[in-house]
N, C-alpha and C. Protein backbone atom coordinates (compact mmCIF):
# COMPACT_ATOMS: atom_id res chain seq x y z
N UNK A 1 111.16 77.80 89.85
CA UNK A 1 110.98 78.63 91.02
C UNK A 1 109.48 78.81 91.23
N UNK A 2 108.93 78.47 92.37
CA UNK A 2 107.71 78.63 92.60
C UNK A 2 107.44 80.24 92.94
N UNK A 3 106.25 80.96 93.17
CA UNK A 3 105.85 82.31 92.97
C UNK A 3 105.96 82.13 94.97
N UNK A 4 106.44 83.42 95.46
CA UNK A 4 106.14 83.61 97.03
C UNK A 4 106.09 85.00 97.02
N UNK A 5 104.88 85.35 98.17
CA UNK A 5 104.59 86.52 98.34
C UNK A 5 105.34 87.02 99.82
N UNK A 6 105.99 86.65 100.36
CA UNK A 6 106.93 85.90 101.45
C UNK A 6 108.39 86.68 101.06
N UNK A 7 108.80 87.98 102.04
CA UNK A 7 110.30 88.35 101.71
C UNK A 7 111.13 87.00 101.48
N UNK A 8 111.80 87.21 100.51
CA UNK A 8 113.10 86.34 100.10
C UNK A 8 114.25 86.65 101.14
N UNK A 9 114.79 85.29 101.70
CA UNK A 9 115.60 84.90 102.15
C UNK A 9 116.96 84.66 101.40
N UNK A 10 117.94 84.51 101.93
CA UNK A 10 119.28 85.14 101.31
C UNK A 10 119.52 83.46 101.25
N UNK A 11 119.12 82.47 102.06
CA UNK A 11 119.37 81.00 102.14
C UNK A 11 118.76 80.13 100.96
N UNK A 12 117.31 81.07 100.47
CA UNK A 12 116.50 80.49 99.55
C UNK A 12 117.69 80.08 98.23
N UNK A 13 118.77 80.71 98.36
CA UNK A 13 119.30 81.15 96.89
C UNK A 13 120.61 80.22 96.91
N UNK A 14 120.39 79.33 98.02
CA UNK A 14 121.94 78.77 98.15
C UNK A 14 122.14 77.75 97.25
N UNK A 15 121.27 77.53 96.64
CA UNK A 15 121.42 76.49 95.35
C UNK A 15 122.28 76.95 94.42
N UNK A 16 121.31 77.64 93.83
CA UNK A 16 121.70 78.64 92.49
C UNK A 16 123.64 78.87 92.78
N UNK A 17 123.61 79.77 93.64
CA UNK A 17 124.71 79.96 94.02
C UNK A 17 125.92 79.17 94.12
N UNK A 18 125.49 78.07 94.84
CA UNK A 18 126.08 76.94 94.93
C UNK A 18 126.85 76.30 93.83
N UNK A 19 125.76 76.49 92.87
CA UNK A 19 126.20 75.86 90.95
C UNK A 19 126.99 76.83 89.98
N UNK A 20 126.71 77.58 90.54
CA UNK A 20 127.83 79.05 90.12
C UNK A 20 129.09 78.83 90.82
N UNK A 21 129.39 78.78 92.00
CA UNK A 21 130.75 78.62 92.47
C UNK A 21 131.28 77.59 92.33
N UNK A 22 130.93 76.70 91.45
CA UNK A 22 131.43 75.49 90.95
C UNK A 22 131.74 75.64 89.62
N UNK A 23 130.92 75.84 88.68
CA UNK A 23 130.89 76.15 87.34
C UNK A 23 132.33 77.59 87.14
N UNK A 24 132.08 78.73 88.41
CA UNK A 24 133.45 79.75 88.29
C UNK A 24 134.76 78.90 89.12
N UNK A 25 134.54 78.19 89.84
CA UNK A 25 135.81 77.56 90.39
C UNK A 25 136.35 76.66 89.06
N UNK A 26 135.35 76.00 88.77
CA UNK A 26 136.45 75.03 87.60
C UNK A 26 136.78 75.99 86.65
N UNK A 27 136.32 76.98 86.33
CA UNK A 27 136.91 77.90 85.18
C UNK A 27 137.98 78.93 85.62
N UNK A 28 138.11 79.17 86.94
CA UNK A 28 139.63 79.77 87.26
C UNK A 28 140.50 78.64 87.52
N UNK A 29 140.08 77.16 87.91
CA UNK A 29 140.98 76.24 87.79
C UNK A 29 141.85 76.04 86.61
N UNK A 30 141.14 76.50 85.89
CA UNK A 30 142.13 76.28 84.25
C UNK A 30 142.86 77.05 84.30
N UNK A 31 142.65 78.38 84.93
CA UNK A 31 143.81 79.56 84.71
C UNK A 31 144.57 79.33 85.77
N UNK A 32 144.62 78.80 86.66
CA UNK A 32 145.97 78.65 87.83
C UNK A 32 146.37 77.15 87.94
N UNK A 33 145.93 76.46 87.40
CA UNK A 33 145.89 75.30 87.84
C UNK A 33 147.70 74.86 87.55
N UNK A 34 148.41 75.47 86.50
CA UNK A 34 149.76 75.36 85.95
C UNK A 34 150.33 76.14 86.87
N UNK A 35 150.50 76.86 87.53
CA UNK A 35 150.91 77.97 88.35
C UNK A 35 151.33 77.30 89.86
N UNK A 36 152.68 77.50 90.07
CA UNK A 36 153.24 77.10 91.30
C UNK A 36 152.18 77.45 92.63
N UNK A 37 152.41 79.32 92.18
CA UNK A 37 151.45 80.45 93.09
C UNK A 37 150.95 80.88 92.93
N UNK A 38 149.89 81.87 93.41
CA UNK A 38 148.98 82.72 92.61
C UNK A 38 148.80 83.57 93.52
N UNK A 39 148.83 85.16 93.16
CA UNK A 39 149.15 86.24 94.65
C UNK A 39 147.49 85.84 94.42
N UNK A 40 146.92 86.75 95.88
CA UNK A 40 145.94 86.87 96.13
C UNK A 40 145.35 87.81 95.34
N UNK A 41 146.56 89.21 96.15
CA UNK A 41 146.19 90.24 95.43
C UNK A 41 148.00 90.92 94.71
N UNK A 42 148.02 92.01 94.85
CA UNK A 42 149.56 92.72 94.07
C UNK A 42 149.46 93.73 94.74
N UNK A 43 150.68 94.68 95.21
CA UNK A 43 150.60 96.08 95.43
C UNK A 43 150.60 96.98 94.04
N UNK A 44 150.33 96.65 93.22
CA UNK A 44 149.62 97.98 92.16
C UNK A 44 148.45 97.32 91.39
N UNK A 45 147.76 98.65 90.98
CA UNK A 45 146.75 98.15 90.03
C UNK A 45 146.98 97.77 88.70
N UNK A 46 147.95 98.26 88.00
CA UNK A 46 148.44 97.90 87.12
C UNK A 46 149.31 96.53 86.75
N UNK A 47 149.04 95.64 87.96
CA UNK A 47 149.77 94.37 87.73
C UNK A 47 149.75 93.75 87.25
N UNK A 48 151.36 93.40 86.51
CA UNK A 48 151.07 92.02 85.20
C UNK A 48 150.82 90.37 85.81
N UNK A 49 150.29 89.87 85.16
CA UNK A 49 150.19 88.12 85.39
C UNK A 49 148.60 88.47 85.77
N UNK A 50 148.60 87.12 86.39
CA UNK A 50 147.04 86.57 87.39
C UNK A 50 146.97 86.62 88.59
N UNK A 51 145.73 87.54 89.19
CA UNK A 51 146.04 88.06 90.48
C UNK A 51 144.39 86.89 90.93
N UNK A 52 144.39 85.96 92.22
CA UNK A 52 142.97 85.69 92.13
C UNK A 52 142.08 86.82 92.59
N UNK A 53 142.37 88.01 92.64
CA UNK A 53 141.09 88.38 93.56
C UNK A 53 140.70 89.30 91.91
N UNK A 54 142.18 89.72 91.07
CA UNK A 54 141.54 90.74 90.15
C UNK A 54 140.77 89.02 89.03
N UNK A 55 141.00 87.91 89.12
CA UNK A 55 140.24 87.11 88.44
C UNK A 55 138.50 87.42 88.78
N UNK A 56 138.42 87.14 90.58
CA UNK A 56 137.30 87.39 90.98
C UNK A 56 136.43 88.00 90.91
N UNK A 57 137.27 89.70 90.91
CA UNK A 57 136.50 90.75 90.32
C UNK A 57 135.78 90.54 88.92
N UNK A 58 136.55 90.45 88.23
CA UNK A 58 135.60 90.38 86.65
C UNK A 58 134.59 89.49 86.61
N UNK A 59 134.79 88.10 87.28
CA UNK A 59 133.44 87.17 87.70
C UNK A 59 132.35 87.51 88.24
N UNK A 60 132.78 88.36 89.48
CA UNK A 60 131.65 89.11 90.54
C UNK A 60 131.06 90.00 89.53
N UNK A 61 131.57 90.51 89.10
CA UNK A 61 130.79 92.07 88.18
C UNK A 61 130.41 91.63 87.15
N UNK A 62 130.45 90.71 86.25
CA UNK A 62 129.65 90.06 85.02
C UNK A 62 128.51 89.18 85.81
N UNK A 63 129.03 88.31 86.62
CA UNK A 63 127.90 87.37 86.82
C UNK A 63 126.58 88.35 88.02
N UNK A 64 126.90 88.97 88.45
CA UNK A 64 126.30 89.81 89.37
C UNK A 64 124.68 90.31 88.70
N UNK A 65 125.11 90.64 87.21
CA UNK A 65 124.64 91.82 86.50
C UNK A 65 123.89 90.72 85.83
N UNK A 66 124.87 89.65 85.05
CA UNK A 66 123.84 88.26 84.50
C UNK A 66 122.73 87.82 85.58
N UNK A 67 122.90 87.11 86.71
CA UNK A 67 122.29 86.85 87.44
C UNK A 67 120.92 87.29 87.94
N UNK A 68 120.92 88.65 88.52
CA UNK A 68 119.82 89.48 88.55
C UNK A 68 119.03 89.78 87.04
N UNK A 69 119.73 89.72 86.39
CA UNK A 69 118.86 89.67 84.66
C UNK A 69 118.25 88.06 84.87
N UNK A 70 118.75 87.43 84.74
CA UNK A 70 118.57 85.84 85.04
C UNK A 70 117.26 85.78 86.02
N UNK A 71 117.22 86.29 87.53
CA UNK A 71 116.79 86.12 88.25
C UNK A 71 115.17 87.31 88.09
N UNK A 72 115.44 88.37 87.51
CA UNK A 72 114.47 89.29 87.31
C UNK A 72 113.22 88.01 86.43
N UNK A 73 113.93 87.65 85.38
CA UNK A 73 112.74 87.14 84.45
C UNK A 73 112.33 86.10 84.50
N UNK A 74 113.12 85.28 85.61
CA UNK A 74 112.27 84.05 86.32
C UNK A 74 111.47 84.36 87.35
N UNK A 75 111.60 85.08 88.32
CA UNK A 75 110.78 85.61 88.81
C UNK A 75 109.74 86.22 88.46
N UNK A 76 109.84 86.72 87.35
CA UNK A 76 108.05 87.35 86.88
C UNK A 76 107.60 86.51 86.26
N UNK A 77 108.05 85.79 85.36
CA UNK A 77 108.13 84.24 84.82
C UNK A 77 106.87 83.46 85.55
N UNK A 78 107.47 83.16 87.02
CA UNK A 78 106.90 82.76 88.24
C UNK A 78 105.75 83.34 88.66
N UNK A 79 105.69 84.59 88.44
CA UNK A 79 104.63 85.57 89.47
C UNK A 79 103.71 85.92 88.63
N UNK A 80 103.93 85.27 87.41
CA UNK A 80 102.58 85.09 85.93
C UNK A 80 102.12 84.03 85.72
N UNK A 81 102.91 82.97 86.34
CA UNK A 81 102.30 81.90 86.45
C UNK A 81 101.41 81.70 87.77
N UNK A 82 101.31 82.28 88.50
CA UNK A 82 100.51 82.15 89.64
C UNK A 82 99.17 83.05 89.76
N UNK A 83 98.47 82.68 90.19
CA UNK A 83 97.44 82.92 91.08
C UNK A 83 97.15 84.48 92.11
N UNK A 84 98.09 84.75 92.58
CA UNK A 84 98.34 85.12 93.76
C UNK A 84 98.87 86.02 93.78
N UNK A 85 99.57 86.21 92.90
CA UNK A 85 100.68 86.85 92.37
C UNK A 85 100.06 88.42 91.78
N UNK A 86 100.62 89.75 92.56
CA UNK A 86 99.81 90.88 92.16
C UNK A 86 100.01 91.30 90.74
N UNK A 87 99.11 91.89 89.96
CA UNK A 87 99.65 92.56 88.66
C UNK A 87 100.15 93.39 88.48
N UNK A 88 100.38 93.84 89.61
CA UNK A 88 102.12 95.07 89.70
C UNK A 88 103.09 94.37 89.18
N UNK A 89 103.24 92.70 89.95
CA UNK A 89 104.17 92.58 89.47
C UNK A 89 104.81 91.63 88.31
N UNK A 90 103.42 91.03 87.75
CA UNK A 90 102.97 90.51 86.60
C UNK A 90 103.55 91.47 85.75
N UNK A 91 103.03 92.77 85.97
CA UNK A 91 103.60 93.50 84.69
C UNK A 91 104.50 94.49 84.97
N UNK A 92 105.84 94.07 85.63
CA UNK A 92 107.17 94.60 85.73
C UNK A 92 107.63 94.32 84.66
N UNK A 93 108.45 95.00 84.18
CA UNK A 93 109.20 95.74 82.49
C UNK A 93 110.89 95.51 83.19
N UNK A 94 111.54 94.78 82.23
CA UNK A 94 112.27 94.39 82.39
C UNK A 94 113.47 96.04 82.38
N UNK A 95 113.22 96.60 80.74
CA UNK A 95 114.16 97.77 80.97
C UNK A 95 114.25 98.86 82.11
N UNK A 96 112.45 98.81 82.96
CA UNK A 96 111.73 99.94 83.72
C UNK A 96 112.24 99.34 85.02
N UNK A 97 112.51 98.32 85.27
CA UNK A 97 113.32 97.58 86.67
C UNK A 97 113.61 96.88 86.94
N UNK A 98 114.04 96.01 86.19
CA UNK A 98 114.90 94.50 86.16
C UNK A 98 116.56 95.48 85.40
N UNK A 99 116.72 96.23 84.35
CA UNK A 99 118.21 96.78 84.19
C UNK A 99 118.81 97.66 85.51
N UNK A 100 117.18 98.48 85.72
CA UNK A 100 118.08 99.38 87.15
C UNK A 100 118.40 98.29 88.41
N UNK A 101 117.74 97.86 89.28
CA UNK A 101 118.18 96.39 89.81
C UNK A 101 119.59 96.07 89.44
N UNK A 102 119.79 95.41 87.75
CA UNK A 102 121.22 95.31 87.90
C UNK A 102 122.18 95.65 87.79
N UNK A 103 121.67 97.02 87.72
CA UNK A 103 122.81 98.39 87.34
C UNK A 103 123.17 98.78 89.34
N UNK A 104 122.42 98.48 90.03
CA UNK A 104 122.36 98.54 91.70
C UNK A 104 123.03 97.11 91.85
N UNK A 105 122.53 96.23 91.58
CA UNK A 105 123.83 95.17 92.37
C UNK A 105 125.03 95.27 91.91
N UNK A 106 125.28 95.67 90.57
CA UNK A 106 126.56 95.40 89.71
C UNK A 106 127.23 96.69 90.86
N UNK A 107 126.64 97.62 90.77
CA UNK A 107 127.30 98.83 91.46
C UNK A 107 127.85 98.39 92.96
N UNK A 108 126.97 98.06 93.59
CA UNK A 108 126.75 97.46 95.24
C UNK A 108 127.91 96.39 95.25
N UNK A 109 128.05 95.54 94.30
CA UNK A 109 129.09 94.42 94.09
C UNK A 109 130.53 94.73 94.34
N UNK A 110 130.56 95.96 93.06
CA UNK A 110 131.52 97.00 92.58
C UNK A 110 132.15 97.50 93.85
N UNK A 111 131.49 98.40 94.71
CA UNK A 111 132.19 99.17 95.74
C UNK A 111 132.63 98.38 96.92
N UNK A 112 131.40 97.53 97.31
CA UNK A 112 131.84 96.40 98.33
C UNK A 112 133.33 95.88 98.13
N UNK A 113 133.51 95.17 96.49
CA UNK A 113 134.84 94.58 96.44
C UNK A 113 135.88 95.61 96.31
N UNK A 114 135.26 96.99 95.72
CA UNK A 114 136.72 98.28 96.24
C UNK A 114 137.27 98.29 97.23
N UNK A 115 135.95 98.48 98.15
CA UNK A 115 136.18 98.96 99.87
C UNK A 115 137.31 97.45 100.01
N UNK A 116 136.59 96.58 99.55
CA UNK A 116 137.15 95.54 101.09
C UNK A 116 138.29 95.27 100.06
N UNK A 117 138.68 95.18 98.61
CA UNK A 117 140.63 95.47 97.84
C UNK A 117 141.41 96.27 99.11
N UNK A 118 140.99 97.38 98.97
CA UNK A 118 141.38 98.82 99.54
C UNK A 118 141.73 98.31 100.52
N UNK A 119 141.10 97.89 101.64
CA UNK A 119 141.36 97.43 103.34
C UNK A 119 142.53 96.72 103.32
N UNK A 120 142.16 95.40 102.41
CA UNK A 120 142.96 94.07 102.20
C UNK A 120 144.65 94.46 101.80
N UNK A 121 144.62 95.61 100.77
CA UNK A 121 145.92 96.07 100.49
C UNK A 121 147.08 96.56 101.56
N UNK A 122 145.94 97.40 102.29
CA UNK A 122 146.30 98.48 103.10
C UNK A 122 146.98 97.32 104.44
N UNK A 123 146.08 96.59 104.48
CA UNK A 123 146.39 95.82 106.27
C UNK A 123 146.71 94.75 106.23
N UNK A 124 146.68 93.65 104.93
CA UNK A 124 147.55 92.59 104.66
C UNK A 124 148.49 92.50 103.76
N UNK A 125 148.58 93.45 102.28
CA UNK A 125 149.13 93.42 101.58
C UNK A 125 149.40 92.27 100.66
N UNK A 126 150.58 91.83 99.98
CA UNK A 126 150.53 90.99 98.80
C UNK A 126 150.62 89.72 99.84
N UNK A 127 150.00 88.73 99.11
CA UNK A 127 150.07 87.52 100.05
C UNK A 127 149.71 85.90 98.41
N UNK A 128 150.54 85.35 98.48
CA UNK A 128 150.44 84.00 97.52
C UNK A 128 150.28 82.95 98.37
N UNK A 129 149.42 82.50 97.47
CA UNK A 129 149.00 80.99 98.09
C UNK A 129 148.22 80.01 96.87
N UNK A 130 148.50 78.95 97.06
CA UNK A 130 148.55 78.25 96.00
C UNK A 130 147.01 78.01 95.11
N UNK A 131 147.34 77.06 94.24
CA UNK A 131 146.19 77.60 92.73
C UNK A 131 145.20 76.68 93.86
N UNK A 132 144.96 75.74 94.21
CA UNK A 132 143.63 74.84 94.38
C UNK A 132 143.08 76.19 95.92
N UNK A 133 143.84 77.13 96.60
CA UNK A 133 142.87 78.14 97.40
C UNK A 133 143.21 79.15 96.77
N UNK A 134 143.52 79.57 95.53
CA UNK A 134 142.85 80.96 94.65
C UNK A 134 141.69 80.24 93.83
N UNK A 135 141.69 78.92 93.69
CA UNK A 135 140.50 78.62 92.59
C UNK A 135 138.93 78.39 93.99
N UNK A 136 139.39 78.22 95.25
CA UNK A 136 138.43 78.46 96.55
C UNK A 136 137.77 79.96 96.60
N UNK A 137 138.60 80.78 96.20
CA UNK A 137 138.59 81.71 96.75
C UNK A 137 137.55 82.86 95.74
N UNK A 138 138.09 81.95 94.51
CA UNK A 138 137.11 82.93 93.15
C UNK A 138 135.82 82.35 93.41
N UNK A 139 135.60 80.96 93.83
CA UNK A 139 134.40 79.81 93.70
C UNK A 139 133.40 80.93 95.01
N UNK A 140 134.42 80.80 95.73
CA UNK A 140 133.63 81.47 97.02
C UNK A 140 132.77 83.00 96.80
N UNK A 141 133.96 83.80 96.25
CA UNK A 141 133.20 85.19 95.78
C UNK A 141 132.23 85.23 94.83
N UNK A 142 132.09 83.69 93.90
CA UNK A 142 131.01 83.66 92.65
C UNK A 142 129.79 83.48 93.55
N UNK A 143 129.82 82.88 94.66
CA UNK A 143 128.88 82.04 95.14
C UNK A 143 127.81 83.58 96.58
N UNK A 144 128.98 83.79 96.39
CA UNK A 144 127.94 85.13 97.70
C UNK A 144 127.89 86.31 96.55
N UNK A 145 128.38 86.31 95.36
CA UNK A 145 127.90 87.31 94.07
C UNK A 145 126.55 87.01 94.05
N UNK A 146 126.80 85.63 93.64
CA UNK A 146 125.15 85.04 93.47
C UNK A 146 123.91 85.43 94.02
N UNK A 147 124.29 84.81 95.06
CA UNK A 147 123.49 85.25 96.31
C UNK A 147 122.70 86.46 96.39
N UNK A 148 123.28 87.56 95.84
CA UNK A 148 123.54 88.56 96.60
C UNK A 148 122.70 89.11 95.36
N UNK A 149 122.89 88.99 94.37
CA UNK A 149 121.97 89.22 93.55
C UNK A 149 120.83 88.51 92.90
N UNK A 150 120.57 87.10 93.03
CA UNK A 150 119.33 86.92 93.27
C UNK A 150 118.67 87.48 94.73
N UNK A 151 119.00 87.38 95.47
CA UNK A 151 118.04 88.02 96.72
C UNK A 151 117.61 89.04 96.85
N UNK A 152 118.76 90.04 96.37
CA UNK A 152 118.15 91.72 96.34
C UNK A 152 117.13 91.47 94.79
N UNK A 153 117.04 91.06 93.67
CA UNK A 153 116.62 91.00 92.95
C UNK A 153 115.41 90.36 93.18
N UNK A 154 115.05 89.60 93.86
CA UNK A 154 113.31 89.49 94.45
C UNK A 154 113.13 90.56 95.42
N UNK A 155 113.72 90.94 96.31
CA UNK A 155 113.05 91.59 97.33
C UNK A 155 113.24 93.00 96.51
N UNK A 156 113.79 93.61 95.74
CA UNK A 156 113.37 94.66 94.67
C UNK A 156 112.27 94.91 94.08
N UNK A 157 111.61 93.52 93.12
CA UNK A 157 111.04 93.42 92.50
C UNK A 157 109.49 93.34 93.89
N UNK A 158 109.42 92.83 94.70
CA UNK A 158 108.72 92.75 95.85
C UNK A 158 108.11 93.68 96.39
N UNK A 159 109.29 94.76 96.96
CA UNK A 159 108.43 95.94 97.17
C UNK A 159 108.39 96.91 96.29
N UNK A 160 108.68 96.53 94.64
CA UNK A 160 108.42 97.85 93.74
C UNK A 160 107.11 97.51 93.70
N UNK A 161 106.19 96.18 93.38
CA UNK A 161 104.89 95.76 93.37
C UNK A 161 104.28 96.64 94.95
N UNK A 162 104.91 96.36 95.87
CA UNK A 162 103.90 96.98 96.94
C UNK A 162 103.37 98.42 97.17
N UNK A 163 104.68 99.13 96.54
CA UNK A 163 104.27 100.27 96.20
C UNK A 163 103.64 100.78 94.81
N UNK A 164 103.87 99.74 93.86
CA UNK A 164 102.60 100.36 93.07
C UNK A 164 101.37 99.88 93.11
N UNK A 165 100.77 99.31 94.04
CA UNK A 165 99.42 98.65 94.92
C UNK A 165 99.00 99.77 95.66
């Protein structure tokens, strides 16, 4: 990753992302791949078997939290290797704002996929459809997880430097 002093773009990250929803698609492929159906979701929370979206969830909220850890220390990584690069943010502390960062996306991740369970329950309810679009569907949510936390995770780290300048 090269060093930019340049807000981060949510497109910059479509790589990364990209290799994540591949790497989580083939790994929920193993878990449905035997499976006639696979609900989307269930009407209770307590539901037995494999649900893809409660697969998704645990992906979104681990990799969310990895990611921005991931993404925090390449980025300063980057912004120590440069030139240009302010010493605000040269010397960002990983526990002092790279954990809060991913204690905020993991959270941000968290409620987003409540809210929009919650909706999904409420106004479509249980719905199955087969393993090769639940293994789409986890690939897809790994891939805007991604996203979503490398991007806020530079532009965090971005203007915590501007304000301590």
């Amino acid at each position: 990753m090269e060093f930019s002093n340049e807000p981060p773009r949510l497109l910059q990250s479509s790589a990364g992302a990209g290799v994540n929803g591949l790497i989580n698609g083939a790994i929920s492929w193993s878990a449905f791949k035997g499976l006639g159906q696979v609900p989307l979701s269930v009407d209770s929370i307590a539901a037995p078997g494999v649900t893809a979206l409660g697969n998704a969830a645990t992906v979104d909220f681990a990799l969310t939290f990895i990611i921005t850890s991931v993404a925090f220390f390449v980025f300063r990584g980057s912004a120590r290797k440069s030139s240009i690069a302010p010493s605000a943010l040269k010397s960002l502390t990983y526990w002092r704002m790279g954990f809060r960062v991913a204690l905020q996306n993991t959270l941000l991740v968290f409620g987003g996929f409540v809210a929009t369970a919650v909706l999904w329950q409420r106004f479509v309810g249980t719905l199955v459809v087969g393993p090769v679009l639940a293994t789409l569907v986890v690939a897809m949510l790994a891939v805007l997880a991604t996203a979503i936390a490398d991007w806020r995770t530079r532009r965090e780290m971005l203007q915590a430097q501007a304000t301590a300048s």
